[in-house]
Protein backbone atom coordinates (compact mmCIF):
# COMPACT_ATOMS: atom_id res chain seq x y z
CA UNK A 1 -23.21 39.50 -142.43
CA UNK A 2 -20.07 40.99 -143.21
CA UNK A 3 -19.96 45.05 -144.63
CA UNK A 4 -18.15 46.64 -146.38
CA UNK A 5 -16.40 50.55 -145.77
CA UNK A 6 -18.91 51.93 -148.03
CA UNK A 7 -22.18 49.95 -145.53
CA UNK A 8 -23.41 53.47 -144.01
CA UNK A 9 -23.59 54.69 -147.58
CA UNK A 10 -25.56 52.20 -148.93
CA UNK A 11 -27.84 52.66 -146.09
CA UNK A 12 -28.07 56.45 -146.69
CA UNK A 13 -29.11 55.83 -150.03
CA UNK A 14 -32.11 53.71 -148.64
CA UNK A 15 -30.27 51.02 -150.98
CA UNK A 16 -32.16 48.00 -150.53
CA UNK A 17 -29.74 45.01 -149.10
CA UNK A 18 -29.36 41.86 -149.28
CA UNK A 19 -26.97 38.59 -148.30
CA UNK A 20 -24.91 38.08 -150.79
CA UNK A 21 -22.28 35.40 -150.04
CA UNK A 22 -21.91 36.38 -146.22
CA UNK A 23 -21.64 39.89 -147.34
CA UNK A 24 -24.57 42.69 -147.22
CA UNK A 25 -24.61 44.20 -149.81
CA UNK A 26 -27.20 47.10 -152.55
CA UNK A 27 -28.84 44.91 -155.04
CA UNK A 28 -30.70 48.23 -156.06
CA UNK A 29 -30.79 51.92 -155.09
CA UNK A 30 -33.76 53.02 -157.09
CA UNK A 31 -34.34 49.82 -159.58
CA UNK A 32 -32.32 47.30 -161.52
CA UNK A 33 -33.43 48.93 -164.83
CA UNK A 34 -32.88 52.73 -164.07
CA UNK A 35 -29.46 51.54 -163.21
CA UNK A 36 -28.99 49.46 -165.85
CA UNK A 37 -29.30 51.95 -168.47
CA UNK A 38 -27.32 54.23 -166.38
CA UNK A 39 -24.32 52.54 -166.34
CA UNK A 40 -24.99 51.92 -170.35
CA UNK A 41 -25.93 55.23 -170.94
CA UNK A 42 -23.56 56.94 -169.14
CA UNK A 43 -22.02 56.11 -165.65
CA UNK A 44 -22.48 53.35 -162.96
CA UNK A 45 -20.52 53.05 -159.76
CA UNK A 46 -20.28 49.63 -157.71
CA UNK A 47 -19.02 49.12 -154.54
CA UNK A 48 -16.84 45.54 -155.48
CA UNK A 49 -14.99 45.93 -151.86
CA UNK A 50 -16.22 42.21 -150.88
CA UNK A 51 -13.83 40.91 -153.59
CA UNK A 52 -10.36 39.77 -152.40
CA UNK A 53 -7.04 40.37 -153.10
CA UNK A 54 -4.09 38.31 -152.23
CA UNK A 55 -0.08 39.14 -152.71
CA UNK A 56 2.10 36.97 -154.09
CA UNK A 57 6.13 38.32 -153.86
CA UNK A 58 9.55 37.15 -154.23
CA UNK A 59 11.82 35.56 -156.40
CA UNK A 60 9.71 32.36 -157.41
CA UNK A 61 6.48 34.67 -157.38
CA UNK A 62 5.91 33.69 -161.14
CA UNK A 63 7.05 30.11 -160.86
CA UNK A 64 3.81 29.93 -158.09
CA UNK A 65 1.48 31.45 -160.24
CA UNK A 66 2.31 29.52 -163.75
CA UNK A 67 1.70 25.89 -161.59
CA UNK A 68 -1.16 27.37 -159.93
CA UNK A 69 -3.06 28.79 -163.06
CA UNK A 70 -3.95 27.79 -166.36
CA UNK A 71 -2.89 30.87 -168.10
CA UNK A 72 0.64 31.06 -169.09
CA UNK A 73 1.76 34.69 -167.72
CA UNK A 74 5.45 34.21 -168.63
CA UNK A 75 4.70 36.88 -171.14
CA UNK A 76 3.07 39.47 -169.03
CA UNK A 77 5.02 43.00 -168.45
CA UNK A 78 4.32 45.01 -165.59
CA UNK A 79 1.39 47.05 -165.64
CA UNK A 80 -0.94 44.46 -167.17
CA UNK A 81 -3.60 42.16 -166.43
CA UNK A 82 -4.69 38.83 -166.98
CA UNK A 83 -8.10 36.66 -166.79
CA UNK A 84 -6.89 33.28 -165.70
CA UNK A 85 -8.43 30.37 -163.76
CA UNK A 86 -7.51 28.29 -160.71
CA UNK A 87 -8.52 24.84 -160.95
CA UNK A 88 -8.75 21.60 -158.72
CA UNK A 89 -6.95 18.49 -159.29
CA UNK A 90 -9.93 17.62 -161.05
CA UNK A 91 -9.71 19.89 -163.42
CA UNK A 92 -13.05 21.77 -162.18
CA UNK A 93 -12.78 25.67 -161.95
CA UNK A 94 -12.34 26.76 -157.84
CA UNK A 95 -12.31 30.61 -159.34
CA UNK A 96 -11.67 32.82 -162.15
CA UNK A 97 -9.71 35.39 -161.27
CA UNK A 98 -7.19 38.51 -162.75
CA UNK A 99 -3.91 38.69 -162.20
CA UNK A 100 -2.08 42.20 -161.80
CA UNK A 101 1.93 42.07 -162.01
CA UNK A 102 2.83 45.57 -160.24
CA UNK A 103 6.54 44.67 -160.35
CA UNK A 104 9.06 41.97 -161.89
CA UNK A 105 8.55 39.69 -158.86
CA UNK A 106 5.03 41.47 -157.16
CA UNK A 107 1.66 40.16 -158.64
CA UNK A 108 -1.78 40.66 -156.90
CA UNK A 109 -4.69 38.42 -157.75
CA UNK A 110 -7.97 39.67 -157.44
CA UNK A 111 -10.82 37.05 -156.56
CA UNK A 112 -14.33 36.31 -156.67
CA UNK A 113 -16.02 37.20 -153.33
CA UNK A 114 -17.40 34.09 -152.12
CA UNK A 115 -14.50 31.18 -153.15
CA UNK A 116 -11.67 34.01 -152.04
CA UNK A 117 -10.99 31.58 -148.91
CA UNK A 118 -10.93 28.33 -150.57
CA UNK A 119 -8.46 30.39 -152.87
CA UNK A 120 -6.15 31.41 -150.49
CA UNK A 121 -6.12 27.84 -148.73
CA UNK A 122 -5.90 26.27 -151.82
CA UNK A 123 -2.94 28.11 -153.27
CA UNK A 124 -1.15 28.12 -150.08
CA UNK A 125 -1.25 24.41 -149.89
CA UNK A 126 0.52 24.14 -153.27
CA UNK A 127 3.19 26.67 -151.88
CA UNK A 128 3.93 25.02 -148.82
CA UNK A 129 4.09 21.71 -150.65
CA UNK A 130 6.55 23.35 -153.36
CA UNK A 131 8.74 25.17 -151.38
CA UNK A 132 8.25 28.15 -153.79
CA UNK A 133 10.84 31.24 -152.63
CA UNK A 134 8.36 33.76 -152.22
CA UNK A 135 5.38 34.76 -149.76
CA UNK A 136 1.49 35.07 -149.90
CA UNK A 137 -0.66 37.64 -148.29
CA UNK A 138 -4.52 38.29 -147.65
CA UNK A 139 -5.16 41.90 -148.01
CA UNK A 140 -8.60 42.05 -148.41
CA UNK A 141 -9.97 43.45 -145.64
CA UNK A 142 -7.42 46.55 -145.69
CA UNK A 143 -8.37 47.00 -149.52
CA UNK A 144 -11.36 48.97 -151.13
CA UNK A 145 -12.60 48.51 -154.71
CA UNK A 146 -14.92 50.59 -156.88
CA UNK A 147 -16.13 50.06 -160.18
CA UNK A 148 -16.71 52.89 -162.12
CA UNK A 149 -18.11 51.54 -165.54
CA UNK A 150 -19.86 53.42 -168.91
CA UNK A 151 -19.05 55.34 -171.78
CA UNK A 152 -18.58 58.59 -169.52
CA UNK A 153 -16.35 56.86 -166.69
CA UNK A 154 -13.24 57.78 -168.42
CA UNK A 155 -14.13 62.06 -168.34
CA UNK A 156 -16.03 61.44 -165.03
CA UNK A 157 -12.75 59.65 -163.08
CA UNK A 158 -10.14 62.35 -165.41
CA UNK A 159 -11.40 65.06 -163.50
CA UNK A 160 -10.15 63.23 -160.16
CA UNK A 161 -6.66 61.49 -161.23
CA UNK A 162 -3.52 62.92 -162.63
CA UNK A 163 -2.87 59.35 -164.38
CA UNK A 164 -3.44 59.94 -168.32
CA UNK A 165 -6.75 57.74 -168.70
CA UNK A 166 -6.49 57.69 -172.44
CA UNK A 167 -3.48 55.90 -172.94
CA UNK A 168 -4.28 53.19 -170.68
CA UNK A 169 -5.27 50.31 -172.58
CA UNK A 170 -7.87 47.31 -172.00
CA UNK A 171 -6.97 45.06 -169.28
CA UNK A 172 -3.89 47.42 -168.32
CA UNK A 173 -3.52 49.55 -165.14
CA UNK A 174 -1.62 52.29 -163.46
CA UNK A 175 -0.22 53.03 -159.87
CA UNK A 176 -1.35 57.06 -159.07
CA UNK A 177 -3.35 58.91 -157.39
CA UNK A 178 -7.46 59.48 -157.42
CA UNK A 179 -8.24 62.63 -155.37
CA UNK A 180 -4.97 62.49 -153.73
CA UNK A 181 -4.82 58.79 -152.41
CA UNK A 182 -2.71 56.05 -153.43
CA UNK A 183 -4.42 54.08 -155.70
CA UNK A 184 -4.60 51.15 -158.41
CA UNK A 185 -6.76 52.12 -161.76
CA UNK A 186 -7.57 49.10 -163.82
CA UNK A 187 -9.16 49.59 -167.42
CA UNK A 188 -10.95 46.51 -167.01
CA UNK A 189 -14.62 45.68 -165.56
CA UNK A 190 -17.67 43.10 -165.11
CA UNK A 191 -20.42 44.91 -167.29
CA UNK A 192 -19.40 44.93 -170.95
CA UNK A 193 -18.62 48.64 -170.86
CA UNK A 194 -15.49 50.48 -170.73
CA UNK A 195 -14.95 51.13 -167.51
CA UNK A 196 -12.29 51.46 -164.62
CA UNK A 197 -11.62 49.23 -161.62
CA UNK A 198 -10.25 51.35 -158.82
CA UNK A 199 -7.97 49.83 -155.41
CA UNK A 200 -7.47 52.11 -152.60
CA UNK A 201 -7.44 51.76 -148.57
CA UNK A 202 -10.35 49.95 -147.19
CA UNK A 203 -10.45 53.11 -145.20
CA UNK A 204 -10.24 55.86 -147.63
CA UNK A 205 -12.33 54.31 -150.25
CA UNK A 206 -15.18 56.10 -148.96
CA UNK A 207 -13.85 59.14 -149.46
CA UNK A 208 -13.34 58.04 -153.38
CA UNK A 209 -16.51 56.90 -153.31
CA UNK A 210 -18.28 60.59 -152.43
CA UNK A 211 -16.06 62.54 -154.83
CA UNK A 212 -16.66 60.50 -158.05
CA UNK A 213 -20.40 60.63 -156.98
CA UNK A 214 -20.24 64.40 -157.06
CA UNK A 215 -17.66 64.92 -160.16
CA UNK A 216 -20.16 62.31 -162.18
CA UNK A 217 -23.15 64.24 -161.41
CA UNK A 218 -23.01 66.51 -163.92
CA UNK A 219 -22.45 63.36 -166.34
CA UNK A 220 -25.57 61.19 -165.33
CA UNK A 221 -23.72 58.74 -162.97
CA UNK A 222 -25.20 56.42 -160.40
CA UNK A 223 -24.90 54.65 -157.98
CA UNK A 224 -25.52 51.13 -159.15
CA UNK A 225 -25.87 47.66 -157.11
CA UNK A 226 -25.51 43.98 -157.67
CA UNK A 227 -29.24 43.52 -159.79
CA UNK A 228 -27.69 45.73 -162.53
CA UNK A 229 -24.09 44.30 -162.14
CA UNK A 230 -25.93 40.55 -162.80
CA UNK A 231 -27.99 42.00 -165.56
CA UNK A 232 -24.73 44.13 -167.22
CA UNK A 233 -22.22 41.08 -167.07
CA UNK A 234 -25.49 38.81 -168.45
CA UNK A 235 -25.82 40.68 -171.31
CA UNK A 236 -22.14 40.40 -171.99
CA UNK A 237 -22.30 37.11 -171.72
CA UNK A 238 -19.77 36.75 -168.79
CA UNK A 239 -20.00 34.36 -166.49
CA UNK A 240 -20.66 34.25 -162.23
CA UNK A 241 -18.82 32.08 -160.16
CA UNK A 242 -20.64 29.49 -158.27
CA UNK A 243 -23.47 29.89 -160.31
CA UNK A 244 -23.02 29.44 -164.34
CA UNK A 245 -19.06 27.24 -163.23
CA UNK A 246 -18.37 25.58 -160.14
CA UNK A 247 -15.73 23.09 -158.90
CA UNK A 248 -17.23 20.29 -160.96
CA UNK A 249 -17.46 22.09 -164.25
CA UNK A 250 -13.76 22.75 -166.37
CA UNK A 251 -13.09 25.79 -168.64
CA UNK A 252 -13.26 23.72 -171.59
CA UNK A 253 -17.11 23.47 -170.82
CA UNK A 254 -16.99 27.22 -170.43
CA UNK A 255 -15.89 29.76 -173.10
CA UNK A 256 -12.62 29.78 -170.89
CA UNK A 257 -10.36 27.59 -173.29
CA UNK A 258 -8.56 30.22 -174.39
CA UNK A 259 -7.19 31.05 -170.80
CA UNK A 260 -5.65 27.13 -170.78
CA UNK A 261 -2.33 26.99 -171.59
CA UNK A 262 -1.74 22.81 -172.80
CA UNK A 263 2.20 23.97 -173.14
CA UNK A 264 2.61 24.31 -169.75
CA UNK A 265 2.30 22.27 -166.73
CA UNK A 266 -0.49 23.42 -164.15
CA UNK A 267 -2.70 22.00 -161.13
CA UNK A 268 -5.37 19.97 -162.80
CA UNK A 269 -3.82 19.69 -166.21
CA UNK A 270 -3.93 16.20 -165.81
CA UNK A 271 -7.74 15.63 -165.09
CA UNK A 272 -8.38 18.38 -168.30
CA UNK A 273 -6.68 16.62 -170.70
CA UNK A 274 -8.24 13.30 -169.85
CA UNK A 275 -11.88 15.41 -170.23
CA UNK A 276 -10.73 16.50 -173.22
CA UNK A 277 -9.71 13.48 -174.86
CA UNK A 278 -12.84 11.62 -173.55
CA UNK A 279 -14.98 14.22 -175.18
CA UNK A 280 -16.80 17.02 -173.50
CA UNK A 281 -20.07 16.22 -173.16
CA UNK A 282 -21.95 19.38 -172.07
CA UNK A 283 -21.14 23.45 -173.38
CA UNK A 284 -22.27 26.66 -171.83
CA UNK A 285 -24.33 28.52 -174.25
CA UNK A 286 -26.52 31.34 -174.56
CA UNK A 287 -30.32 30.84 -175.04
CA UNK A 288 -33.12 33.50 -176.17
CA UNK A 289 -36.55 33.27 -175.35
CA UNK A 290 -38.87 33.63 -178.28
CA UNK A 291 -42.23 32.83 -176.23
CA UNK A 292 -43.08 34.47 -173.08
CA UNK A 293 -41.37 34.26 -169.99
CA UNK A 294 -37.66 34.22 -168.43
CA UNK A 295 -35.37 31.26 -167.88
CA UNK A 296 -34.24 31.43 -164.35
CA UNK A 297 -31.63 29.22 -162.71
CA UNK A 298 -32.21 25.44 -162.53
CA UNK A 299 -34.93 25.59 -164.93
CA UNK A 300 -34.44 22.75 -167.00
CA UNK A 301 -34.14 22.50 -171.17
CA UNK A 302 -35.53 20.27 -173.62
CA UNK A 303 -35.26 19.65 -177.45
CA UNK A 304 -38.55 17.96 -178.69
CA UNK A 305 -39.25 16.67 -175.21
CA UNK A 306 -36.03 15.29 -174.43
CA UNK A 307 -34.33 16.80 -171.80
CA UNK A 308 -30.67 18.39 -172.82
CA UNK A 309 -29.72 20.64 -170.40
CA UNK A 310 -30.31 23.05 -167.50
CA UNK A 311 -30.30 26.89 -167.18
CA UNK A 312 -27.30 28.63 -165.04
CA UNK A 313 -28.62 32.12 -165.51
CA UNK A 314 -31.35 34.10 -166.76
CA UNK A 315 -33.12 37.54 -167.01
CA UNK A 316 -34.83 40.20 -169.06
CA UNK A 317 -32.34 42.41 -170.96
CA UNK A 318 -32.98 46.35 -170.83
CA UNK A 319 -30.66 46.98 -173.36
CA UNK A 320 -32.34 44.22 -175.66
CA UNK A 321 -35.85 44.03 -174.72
CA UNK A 322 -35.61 40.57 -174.18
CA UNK A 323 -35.43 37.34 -171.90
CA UNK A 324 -31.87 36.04 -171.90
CA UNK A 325 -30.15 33.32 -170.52
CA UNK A 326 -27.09 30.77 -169.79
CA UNK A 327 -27.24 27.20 -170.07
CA UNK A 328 -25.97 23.80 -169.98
CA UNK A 329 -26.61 21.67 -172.58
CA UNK A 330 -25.78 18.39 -174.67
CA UNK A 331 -23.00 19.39 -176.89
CA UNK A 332 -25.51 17.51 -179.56
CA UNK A 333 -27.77 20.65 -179.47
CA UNK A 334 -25.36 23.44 -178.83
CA UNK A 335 -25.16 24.67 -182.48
CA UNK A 336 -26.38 28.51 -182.81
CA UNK A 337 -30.02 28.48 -183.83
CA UNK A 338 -30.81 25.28 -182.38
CA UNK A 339 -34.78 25.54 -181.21
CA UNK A 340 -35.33 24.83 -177.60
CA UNK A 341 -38.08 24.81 -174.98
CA UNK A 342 -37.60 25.50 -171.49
CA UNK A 343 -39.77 24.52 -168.56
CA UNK A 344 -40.67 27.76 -167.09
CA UNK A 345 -43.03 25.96 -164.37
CA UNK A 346 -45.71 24.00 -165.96
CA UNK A 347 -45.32 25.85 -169.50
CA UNK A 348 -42.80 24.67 -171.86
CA UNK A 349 -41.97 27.53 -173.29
CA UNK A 350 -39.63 28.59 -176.68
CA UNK A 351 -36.25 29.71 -176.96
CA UNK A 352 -33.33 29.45 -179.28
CA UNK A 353 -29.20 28.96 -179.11
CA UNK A 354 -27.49 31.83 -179.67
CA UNK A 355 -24.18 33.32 -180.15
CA UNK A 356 -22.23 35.09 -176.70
CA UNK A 357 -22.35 37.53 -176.26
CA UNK A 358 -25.57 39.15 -176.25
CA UNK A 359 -24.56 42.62 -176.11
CA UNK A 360 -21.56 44.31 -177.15
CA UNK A 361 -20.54 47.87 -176.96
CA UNK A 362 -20.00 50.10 -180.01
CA UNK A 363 -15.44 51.05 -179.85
């Protein structure tokens, strides 16, 4: 399995790891709730260095980007960032990923972990093909990532950056410094929180790592693996790649509509319009469970015996005392409210539709 620069930590925590992807990676430190609540509470920090980033630069950097993703980002000024997705000819979702424009002609997309190489193949193939006056480049494994997420990130990561935290805006981000390093700080985040998204050296990241761990002490951070990062985003009702969309579902199947552009031309346009016009057929939705048990993946779902649908995702919520879940079902039944029974096993066992997302935070 891969590592990552913060590895020896994890192991000095006694995190428990796992395969994740290729990658080894904490899925706990203590447990999945206590860290939950943490990063709720107060503070969690994540070690998100098996993501990947890729630099796109030059004169037709934009041009690239607009065919190669669904989001028009003609609009975007320098210092923000957008959620957009990367699709197939098909139409099907490869990734959903953000895209940072650091300068008129410099952007940096930031991937999911496990498609980040059918990414970069992908969206070099198109540039090749094109001709596109500009040039691509893998930085992953020279970049480090941390997530610092909770209502006490912002005072916790102040106390280590010049950068004024509290005019940076949602889904903006700043070049500066965090204890003296070069880095990239991202109001942005995977939990539902607010939260920062910090970029440094692969090989300094560490040393971010132990100096918001001992200037968040004092404010009730943790450290926090992937069990609480999958039961944060759940809650929030956002979505993991290769899990609740993959290549053969589209974002109109997803709540990702609103990051398709129809005014513009993009890979897979084609193919989405055609689903679209044909009728979609199946919607991602969020179930409850009102009798006993949790919905976990591939568990399937019924209304009055007939079978509408299968679960993507599913856990028990320690914010909400509750079983919660993703699924896909018949757009027939997807109405909020709609009563459902999911095969947990041999037990068929009650749940309802309900509005995404589950949790949100109080401004």
């Amino acid at each position: 399995m891969k590592k990552t620069p913060l590895y020896e930590k994890h192991i000095a925590q006694k995190a428990k790891i796992i395969d994740f992807g290729g990658w080894a990676m904490p899925v706990q430190y203590t447990n999945v709730i206590d860290e939950h609540k943490a990063t709720r509470g107060a503070a969690g920090l994540f070690d998100i260095c098996h993501m990947g980033e890729i630099e796109v630069e030059g004169p037709q950097a934009l041009d690239l980007l607009q065919l190669v993703l669904t989001r028009n980002l003609a609009d975007q000024t320098i210092g923000q960032v957008k959620l957009s997705a990367l699709l197939n000819e098909e139409g099907g979702i490869i990734d959903d990923l953000t895209v940072y424009k650091l300068d008129e002609n410099s952007y940096m997309l930031v991937t999911n972990a496990t498609p980040k190489d059918r990414d970069w193949q992908w969206i070099n193939l198109i540039w090749r093909s094109k001709g596109f006056d500009c040039s691509l480049k893998d930085i992953s494994d020279t970049m480090g990532k941390l997530d610092l997420q909770g209502p006490r990130s912002e005072e916790i990561l102040q106390r280590l950056t010049e950068a004024n935290l509290k005019t940076l805006r949602f889904y903006h981000f700043c070049e500066s410094q965090v204890v003296g390093f070069p880095a990239i700080i991202s109001r942005s985040g995977y939990t539902g929180e607010d939260g920062f998204e910090i970029y440094a050296a692969g090989n300094i990241i560490g040393n971010i790592w132990d100096k918001l761990m001992i200037a968040g002490a004092q404010s009730g951070l943790k450290p926090a693996g992937l069990g609480a990062r999958d039961t944060l985003r759940l809650e929030a009702g956002m979505m993991l790649n290769g899990q609740d969309m993959t290549e053969s579902v589209s974002p109109l199947e997803v709540p990702y509509s609103w990051i398709v552009d129809a005014n513009k031309e993009f890979v897979g346009k084609t193919a989405l319009m055609a689903r679209k016009n044909s009728g979609i057929g199946n919607k991602l939705v969020g179930i409850e469970m009102t009798g006993r048990g949790i919905a976990r993946h591939g568990y399937k779902v019924f209304h009055h015996l007939r079978e509408i649908g299968i679960v993507t995702s599913g856990t028990f919520s320690p914010t909400l005392n509750k079983a919660i879940g993703l699924a896909f079902v018949d757009m027939a039944y997807s109405a909020p409210d709609t009563e459902i029974t999911v095969a947990i096993r041999n037990t068929m066992t009650e749940a309802k539709i309900v509005k995404l997302p589950f949790y949100k935070r109080e401004k």
